[in-house]
N, C-alpha and C. Protein backbone atom coordinates (compact mmCIF):
# COMPACT_ATOMS: atom_id res chain seq x y z
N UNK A 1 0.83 -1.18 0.00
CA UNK A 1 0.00 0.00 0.00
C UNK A 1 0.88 1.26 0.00
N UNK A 2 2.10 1.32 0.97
CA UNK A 2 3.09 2.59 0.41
C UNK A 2 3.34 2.19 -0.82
N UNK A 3 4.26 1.38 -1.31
CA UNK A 3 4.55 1.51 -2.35
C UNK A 3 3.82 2.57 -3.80
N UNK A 4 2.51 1.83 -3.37
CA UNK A 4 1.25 2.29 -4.20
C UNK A 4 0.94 3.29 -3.98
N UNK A 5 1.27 3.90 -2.85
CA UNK A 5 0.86 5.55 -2.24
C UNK A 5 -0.32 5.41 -2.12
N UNK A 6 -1.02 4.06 -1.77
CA UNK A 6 -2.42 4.08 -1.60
C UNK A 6 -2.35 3.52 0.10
N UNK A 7 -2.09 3.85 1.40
CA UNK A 7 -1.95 3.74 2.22
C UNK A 7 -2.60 4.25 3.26
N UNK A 8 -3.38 5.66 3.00
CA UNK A 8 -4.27 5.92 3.20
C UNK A 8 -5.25 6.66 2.43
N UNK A 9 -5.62 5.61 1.77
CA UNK A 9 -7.15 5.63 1.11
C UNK A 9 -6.58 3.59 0.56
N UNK A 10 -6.80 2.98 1.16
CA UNK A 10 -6.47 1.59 0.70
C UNK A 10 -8.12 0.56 0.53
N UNK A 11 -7.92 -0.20 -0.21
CA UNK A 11 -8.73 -0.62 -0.38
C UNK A 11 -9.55 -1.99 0.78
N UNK A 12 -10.86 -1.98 0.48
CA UNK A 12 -11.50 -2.71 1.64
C UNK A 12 -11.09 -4.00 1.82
N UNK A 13 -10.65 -4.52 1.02
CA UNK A 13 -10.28 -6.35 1.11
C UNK A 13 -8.35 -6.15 2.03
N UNK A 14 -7.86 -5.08 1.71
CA UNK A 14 -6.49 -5.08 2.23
C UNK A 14 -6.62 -4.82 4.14
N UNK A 15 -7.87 -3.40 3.90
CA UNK A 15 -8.20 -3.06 5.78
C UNK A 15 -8.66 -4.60 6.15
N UNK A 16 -9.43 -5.16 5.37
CA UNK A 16 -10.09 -6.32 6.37
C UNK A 16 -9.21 -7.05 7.04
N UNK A 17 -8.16 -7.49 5.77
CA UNK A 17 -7.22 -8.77 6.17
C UNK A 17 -6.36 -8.48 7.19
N UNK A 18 -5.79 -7.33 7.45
CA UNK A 18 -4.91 -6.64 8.40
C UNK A 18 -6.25 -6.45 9.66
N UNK A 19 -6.92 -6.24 9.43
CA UNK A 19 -8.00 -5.90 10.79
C UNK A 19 -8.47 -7.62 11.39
N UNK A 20 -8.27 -8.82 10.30
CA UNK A 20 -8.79 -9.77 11.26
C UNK A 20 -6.86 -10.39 11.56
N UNK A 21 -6.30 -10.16 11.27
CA UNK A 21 -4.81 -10.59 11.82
C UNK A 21 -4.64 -9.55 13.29
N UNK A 22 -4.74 -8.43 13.03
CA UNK A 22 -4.66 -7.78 14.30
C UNK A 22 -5.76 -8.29 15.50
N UNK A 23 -6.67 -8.73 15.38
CA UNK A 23 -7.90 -8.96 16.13
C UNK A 23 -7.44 -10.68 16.71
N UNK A 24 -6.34 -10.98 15.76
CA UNK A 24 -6.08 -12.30 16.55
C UNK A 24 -4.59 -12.43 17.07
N UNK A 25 -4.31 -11.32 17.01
CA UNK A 25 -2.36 -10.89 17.58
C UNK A 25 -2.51 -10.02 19.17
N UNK A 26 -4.00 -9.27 19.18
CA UNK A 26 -4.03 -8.71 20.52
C UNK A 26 -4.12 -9.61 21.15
N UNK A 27 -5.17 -10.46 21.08
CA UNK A 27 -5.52 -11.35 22.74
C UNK A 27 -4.22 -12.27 22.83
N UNK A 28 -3.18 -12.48 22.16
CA UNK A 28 -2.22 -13.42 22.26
C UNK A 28 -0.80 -12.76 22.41
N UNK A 29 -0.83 -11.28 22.45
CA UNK A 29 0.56 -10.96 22.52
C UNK A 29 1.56 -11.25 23.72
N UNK A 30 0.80 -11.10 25.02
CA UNK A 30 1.42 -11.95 25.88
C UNK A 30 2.03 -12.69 25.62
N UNK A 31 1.25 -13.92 25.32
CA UNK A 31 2.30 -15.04 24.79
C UNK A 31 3.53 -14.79 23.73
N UNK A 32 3.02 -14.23 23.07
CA UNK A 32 4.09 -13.97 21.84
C UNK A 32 5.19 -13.10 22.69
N UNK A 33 5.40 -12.31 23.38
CA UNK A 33 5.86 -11.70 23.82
C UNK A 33 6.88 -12.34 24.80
N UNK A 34 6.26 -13.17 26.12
CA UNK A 34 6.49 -14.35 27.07
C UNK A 34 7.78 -15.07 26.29
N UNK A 35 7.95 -15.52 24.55
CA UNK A 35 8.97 -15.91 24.30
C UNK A 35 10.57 -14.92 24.15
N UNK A 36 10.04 -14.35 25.01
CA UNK A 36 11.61 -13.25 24.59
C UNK A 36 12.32 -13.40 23.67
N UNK A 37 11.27 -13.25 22.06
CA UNK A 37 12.69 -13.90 20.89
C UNK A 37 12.13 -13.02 19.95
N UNK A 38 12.18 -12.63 19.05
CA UNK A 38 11.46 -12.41 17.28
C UNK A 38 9.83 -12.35 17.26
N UNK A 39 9.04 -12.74 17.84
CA UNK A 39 7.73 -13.72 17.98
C UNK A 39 6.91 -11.97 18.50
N UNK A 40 7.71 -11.60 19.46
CA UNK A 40 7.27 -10.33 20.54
C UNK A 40 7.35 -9.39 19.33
N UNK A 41 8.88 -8.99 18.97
CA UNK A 41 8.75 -7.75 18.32
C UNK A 41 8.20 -7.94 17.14
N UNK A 42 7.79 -8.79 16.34
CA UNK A 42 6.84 -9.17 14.90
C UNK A 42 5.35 -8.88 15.10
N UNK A 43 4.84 -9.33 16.11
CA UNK A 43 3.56 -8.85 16.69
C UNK A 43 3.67 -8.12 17.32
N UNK A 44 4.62 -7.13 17.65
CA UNK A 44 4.53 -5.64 18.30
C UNK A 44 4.50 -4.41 17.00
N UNK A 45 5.24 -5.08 16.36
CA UNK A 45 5.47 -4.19 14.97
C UNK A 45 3.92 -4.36 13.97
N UNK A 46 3.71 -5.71 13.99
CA UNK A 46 2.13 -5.66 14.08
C UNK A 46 0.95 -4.81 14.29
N UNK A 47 0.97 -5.02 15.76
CA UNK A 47 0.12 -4.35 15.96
C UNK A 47 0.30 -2.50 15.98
N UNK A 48 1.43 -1.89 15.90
CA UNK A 48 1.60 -0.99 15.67
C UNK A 48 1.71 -0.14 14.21
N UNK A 49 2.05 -0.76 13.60
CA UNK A 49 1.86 -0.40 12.43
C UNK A 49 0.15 -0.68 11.85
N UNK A 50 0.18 -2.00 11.73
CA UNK A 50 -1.28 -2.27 11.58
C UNK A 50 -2.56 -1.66 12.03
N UNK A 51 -2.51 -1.13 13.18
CA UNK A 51 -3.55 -0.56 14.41
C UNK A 51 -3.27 1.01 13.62
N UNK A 52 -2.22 1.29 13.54
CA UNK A 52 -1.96 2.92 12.76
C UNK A 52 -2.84 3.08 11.18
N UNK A 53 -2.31 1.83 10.41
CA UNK A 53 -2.83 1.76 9.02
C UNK A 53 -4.47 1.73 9.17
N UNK A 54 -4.91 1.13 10.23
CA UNK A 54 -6.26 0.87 10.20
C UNK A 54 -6.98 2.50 10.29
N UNK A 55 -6.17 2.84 11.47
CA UNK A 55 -6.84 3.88 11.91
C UNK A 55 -6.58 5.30 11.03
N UNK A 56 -5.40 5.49 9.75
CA UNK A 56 -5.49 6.29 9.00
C UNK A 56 -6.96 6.15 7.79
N UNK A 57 -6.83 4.82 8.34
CA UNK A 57 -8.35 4.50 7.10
C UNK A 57 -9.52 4.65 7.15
N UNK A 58 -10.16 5.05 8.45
CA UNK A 58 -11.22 5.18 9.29
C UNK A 58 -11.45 4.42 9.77
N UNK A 59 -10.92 3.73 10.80
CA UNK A 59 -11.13 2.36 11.83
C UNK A 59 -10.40 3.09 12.91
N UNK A 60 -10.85 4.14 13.53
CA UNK A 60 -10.57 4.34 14.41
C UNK A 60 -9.93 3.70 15.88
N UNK A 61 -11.40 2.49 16.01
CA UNK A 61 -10.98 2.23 17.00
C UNK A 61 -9.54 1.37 17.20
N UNK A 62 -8.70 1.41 16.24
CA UNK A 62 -7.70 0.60 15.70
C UNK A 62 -6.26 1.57 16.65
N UNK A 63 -6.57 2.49 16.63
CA UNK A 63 -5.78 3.79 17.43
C UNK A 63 -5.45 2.67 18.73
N UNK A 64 -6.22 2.32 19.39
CA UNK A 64 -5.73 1.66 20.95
C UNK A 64 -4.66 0.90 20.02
N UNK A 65 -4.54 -0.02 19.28
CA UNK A 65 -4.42 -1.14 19.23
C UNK A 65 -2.46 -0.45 18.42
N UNK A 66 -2.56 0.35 17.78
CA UNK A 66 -1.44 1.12 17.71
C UNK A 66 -0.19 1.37 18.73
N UNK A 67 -1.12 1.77 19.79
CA UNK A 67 -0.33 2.26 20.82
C UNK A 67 0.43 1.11 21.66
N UNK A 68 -0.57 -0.31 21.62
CA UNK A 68 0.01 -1.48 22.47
C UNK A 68 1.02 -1.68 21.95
N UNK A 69 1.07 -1.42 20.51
CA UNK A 69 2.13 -2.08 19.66
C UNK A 69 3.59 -1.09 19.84
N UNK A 70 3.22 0.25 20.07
CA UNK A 70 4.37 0.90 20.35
C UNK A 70 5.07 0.49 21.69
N UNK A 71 3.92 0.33 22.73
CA UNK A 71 4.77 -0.07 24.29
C UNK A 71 5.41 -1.36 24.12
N UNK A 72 4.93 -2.41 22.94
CA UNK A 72 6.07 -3.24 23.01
C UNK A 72 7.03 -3.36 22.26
N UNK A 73 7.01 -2.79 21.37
CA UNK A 73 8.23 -2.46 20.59
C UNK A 73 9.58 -1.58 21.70
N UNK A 74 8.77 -0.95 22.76
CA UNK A 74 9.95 -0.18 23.25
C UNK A 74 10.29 -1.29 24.10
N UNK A 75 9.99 -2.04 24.77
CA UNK A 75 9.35 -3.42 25.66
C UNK A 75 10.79 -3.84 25.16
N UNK A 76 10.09 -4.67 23.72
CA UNK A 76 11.02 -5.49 23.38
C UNK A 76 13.00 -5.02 23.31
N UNK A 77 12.67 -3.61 22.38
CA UNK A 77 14.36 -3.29 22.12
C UNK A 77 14.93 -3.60 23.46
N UNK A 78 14.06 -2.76 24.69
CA UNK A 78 14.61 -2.75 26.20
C UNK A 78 15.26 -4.18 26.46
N UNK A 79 14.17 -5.40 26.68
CA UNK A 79 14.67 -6.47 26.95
C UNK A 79 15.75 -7.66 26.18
N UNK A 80 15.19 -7.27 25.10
CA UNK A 80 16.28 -8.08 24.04
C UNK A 80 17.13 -8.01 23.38
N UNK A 81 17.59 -6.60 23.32
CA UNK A 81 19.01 -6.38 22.61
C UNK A 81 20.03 -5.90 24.00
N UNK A 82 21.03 -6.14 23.79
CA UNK A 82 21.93 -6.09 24.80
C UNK A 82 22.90 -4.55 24.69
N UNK A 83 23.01 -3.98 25.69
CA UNK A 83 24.06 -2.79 25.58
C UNK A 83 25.05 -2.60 24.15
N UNK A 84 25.41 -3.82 23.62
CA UNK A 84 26.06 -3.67 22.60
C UNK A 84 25.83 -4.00 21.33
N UNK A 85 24.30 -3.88 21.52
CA UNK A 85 24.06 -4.26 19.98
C UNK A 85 23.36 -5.78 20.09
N UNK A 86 23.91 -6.77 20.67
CA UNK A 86 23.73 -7.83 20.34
C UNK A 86 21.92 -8.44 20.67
N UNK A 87 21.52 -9.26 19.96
CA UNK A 87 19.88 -9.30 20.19
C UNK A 87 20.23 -10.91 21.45
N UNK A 88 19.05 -11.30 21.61
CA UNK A 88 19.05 -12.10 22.55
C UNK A 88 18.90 -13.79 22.00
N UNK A 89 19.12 -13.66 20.65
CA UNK A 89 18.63 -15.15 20.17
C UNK A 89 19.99 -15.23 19.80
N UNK A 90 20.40 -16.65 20.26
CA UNK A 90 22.16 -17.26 19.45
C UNK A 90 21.88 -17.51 17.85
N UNK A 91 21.91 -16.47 17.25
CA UNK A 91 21.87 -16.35 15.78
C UNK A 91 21.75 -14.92 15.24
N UNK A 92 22.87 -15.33 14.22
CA UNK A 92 22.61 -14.43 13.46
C UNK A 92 21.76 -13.66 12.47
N UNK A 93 20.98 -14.64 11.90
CA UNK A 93 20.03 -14.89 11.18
C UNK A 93 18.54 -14.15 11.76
N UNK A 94 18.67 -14.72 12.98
CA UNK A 94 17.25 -13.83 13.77
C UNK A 94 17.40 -12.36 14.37
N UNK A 95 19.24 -11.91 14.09
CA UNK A 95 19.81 -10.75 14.32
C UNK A 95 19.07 -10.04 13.42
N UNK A 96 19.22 -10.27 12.21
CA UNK A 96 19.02 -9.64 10.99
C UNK A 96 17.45 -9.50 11.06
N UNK A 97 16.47 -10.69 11.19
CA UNK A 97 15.50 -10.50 10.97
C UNK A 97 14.55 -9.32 12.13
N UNK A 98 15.43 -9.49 13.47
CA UNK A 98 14.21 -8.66 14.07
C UNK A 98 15.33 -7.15 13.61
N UNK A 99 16.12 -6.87 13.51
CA UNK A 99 16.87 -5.43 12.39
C UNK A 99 15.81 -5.22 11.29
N UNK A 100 15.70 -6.06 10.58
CA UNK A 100 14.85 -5.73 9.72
C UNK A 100 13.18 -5.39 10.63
N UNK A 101 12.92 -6.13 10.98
CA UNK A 101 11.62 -6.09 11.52
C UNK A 101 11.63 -4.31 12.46
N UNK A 102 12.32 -4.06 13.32
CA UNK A 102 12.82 -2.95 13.54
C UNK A 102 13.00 -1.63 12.37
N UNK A 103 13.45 -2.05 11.41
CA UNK A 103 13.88 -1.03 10.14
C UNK A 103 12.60 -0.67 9.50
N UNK A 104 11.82 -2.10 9.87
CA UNK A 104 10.53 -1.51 9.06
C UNK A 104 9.75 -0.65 9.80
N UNK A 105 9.56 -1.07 11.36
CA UNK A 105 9.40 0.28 12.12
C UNK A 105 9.28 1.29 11.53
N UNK A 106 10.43 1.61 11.76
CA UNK A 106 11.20 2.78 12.26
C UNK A 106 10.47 3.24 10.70
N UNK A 107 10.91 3.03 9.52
CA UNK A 107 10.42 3.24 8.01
C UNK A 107 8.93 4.05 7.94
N UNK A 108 8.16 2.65 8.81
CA UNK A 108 6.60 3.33 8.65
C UNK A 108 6.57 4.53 9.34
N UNK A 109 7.31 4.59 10.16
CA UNK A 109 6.68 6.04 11.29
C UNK A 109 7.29 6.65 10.73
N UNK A 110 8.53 7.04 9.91
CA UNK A 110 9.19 7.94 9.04
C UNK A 110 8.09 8.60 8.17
N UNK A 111 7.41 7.98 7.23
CA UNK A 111 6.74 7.85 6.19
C UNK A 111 5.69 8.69 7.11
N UNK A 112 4.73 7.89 7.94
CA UNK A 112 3.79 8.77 8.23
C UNK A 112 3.81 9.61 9.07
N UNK A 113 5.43 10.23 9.70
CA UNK A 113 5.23 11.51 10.62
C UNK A 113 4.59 11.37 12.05
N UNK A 114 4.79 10.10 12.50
CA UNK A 114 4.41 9.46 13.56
C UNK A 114 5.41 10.13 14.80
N UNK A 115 5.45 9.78 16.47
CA UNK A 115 6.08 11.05 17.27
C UNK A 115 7.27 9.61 17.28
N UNK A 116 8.29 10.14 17.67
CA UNK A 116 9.63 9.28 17.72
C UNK A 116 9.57 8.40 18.61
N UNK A 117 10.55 7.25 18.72
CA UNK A 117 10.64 6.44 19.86
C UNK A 117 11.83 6.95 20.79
N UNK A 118 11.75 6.58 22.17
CA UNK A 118 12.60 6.37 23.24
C UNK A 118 14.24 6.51 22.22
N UNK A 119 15.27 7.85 23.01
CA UNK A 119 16.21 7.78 22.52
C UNK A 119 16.98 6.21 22.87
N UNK A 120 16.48 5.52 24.08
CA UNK A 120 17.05 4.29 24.40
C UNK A 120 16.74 3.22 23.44
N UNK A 121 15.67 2.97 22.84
CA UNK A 121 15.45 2.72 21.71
C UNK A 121 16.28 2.20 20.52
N UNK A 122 16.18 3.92 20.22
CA UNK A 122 17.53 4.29 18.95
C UNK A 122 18.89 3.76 19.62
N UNK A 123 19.54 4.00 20.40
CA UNK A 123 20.77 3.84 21.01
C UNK A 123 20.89 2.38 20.39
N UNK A 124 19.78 1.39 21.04
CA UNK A 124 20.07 -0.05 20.94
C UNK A 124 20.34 -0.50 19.18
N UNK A 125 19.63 -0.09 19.08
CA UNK A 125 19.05 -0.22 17.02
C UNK A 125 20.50 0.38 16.54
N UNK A 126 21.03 1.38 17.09
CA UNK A 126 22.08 1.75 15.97
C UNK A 126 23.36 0.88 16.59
N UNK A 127 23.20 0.40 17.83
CA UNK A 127 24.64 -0.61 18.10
C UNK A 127 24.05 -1.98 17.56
N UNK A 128 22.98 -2.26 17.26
CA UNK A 128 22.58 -3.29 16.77
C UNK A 128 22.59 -3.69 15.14
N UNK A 129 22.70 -2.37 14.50
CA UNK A 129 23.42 -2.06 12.90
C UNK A 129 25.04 -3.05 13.09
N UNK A 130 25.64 -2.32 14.03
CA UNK A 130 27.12 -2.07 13.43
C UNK A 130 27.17 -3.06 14.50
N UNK A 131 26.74 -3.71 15.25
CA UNK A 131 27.00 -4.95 15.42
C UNK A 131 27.45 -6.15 14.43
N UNK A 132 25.62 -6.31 13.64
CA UNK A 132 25.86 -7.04 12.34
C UNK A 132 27.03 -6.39 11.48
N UNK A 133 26.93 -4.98 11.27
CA UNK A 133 27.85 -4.80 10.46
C UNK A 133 29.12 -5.55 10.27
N UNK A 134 29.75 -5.49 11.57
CA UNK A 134 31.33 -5.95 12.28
C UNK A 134 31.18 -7.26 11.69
N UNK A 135 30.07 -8.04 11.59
CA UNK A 135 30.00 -9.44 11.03
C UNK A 135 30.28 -9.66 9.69
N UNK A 136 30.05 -8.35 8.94
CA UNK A 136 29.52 -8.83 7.57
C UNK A 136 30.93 -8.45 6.58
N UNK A 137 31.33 -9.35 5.53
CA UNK A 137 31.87 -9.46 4.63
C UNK A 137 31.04 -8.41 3.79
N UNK A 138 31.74 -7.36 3.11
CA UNK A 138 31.39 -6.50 2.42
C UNK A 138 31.90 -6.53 1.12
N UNK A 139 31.89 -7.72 0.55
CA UNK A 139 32.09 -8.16 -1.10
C UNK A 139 31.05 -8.91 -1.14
N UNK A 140 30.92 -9.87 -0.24
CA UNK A 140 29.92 -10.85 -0.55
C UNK A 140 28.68 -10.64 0.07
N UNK A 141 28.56 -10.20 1.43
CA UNK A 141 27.57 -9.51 1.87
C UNK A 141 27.10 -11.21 3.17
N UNK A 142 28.07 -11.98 3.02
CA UNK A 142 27.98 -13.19 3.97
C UNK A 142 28.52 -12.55 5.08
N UNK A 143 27.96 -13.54 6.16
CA UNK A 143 28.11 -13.26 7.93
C UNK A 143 28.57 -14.88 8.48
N UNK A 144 29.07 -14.78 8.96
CA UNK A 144 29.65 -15.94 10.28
C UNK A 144 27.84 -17.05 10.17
N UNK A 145 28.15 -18.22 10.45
CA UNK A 145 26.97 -18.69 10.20
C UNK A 145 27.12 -19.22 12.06
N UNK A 146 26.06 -18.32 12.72
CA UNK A 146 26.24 -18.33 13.75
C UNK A 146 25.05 -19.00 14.81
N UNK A 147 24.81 -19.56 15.43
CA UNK A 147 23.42 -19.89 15.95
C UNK A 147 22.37 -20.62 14.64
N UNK A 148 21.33 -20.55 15.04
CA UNK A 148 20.04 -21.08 13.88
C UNK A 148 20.15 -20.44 12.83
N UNK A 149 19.49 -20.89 11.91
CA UNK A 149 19.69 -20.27 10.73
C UNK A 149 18.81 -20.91 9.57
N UNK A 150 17.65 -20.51 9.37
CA UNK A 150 16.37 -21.15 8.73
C UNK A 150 16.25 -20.13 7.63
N UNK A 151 17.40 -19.59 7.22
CA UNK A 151 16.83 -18.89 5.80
C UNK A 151 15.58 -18.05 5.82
N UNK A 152 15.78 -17.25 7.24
CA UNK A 152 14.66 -16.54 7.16
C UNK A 152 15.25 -15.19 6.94
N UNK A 153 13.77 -14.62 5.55
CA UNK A 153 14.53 -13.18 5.05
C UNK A 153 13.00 -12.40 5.19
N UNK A 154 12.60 -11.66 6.05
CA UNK A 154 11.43 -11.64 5.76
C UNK A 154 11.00 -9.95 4.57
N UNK A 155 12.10 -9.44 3.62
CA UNK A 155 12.19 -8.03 2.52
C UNK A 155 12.75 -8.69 2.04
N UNK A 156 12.42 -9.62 1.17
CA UNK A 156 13.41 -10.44 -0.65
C UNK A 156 12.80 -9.81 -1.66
N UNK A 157 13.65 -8.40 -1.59
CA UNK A 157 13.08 -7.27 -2.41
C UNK A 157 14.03 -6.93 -3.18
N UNK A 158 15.11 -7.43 -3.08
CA UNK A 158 16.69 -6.57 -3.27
C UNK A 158 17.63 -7.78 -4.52
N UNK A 159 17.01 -8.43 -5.21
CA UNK A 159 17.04 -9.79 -5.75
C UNK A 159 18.69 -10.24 -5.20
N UNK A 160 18.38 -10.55 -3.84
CA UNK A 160 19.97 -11.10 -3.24
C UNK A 160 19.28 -12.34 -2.88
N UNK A 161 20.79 -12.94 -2.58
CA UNK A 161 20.42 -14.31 -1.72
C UNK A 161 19.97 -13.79 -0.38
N UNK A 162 19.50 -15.08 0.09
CA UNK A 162 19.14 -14.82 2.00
C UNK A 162 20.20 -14.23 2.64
N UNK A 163 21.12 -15.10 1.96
CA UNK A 163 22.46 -14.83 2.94
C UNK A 163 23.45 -13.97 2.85
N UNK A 164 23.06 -12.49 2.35
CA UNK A 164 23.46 -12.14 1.44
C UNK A 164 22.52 -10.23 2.84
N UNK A 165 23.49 -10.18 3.95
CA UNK A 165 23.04 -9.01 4.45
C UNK A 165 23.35 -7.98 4.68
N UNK A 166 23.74 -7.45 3.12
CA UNK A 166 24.17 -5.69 2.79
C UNK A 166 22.84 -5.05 3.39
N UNK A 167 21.34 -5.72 2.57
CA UNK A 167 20.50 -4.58 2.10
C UNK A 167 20.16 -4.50 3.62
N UNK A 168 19.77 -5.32 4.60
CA UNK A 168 19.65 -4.91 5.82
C UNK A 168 20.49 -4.20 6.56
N UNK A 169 22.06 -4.41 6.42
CA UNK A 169 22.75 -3.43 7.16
C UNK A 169 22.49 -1.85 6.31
N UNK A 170 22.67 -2.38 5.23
CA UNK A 170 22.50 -0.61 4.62
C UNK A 170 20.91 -0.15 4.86
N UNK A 171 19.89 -0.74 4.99
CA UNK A 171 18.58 -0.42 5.51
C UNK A 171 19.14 0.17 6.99
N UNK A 172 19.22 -0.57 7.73
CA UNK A 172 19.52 0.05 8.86
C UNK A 172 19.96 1.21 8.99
N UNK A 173 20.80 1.08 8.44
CA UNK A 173 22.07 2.84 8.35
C UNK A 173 21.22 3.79 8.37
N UNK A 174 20.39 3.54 6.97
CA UNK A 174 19.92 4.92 6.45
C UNK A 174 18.85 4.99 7.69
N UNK A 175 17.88 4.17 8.07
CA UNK A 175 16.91 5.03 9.02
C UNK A 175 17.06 5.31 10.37
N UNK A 176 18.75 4.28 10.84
CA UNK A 176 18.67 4.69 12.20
C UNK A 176 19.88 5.41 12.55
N UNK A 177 21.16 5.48 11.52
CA UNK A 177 21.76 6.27 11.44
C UNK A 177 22.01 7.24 10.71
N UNK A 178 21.15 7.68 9.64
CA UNK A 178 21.05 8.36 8.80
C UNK A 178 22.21 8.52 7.50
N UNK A 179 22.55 7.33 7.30
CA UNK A 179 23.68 7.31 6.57
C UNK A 179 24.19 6.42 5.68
N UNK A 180 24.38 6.40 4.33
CA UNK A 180 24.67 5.55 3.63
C UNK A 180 26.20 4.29 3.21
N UNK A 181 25.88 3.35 3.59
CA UNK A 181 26.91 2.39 3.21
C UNK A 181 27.22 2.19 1.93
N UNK A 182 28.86 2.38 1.89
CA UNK A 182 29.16 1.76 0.38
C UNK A 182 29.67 0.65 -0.16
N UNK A 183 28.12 0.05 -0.45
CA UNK A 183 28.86 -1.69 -0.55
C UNK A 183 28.09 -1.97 -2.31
């Protein structure tokens, strides 16, 4: 729907499907959350973004459901990334993915002029860039094959391999450090 610049004014079959996924991510975020892994901030980013999209569309009451999603997104950075960047799952792979999941954050509220997050927040997210960064081979765009690793890419937008994490470190850069990588 950004892409399309149809994001707010989107069509009724797109609000629905996002309005019955959100309607089954609130009563369960606890749980999702309870796993201190990827699971929390995917359905925090969820419901925050989602609960926002709804409510630019006239689904007001979608506004609460926004805001849960922001307290755990701050929730999550707090508990699961570590002073130096590092996230809380032994992998690299799920490094990248909640970075990305994070990038997209951070992206949507860019886009729609949304109020900022917790500078503690940002702090974590940008040692959590150049964390991965420090990992990454910058010819090939390969990382240490570290912890799990299920080939999960969840933006295969960039026609790279999975394993292959420039476009996320350079995603990162630009929205949480404002700055471009040259790879």
């Amino acid at each position: 729907a950004i892409i399309l610049k149809q994001h707010k004014k989107s069509l009724k079959p797109l609000t629905r499907l996002i309005e019955i996924h959100l309607k089954r991510i609130k009563p369960t975020i606890f749980y999702a959350v309870g796993q201190d892994n990827n699971h929390g901030t995917s359905e925090a980013a969820a419901l925050f973004c989602g609960g926002h999209f709804l409510y630019i569309n006239g689904l007001k009451k979608y506004k609460r459901y926004s805001n849960i999603g922001r307290k755990w997104i701050e929730n999550r950075s707090n508990k699961l990334f570590s002073n130096d960047g590092c996230f809380s799952q032994y992998s690299v792979n799920y490094h990248r993915l909640v970075l990305d999941t994070y990038s997209f954050i951070e992206s949507y509220r860019l886009i729609n002029n949304l109020p900022k997050f917790s500078s503690n927040l940002y702090s974590k997210l940008i040692k959590a860039t150049e964390w991965l960064e420090i990992l990454l081979d910058s010819k090939t765009g390969k990382v240490p094959n570290i912890g799990a690793n299920d080939g999960s890419l969840l933006f295969p937008f960039f026609k790279k391999k999975y394993n292959d994490y420039r476009p996320s470190v350079q995603w990162a850069n630009l929205v949480f450090k404002k700055q471009k990588v040259g790879y």
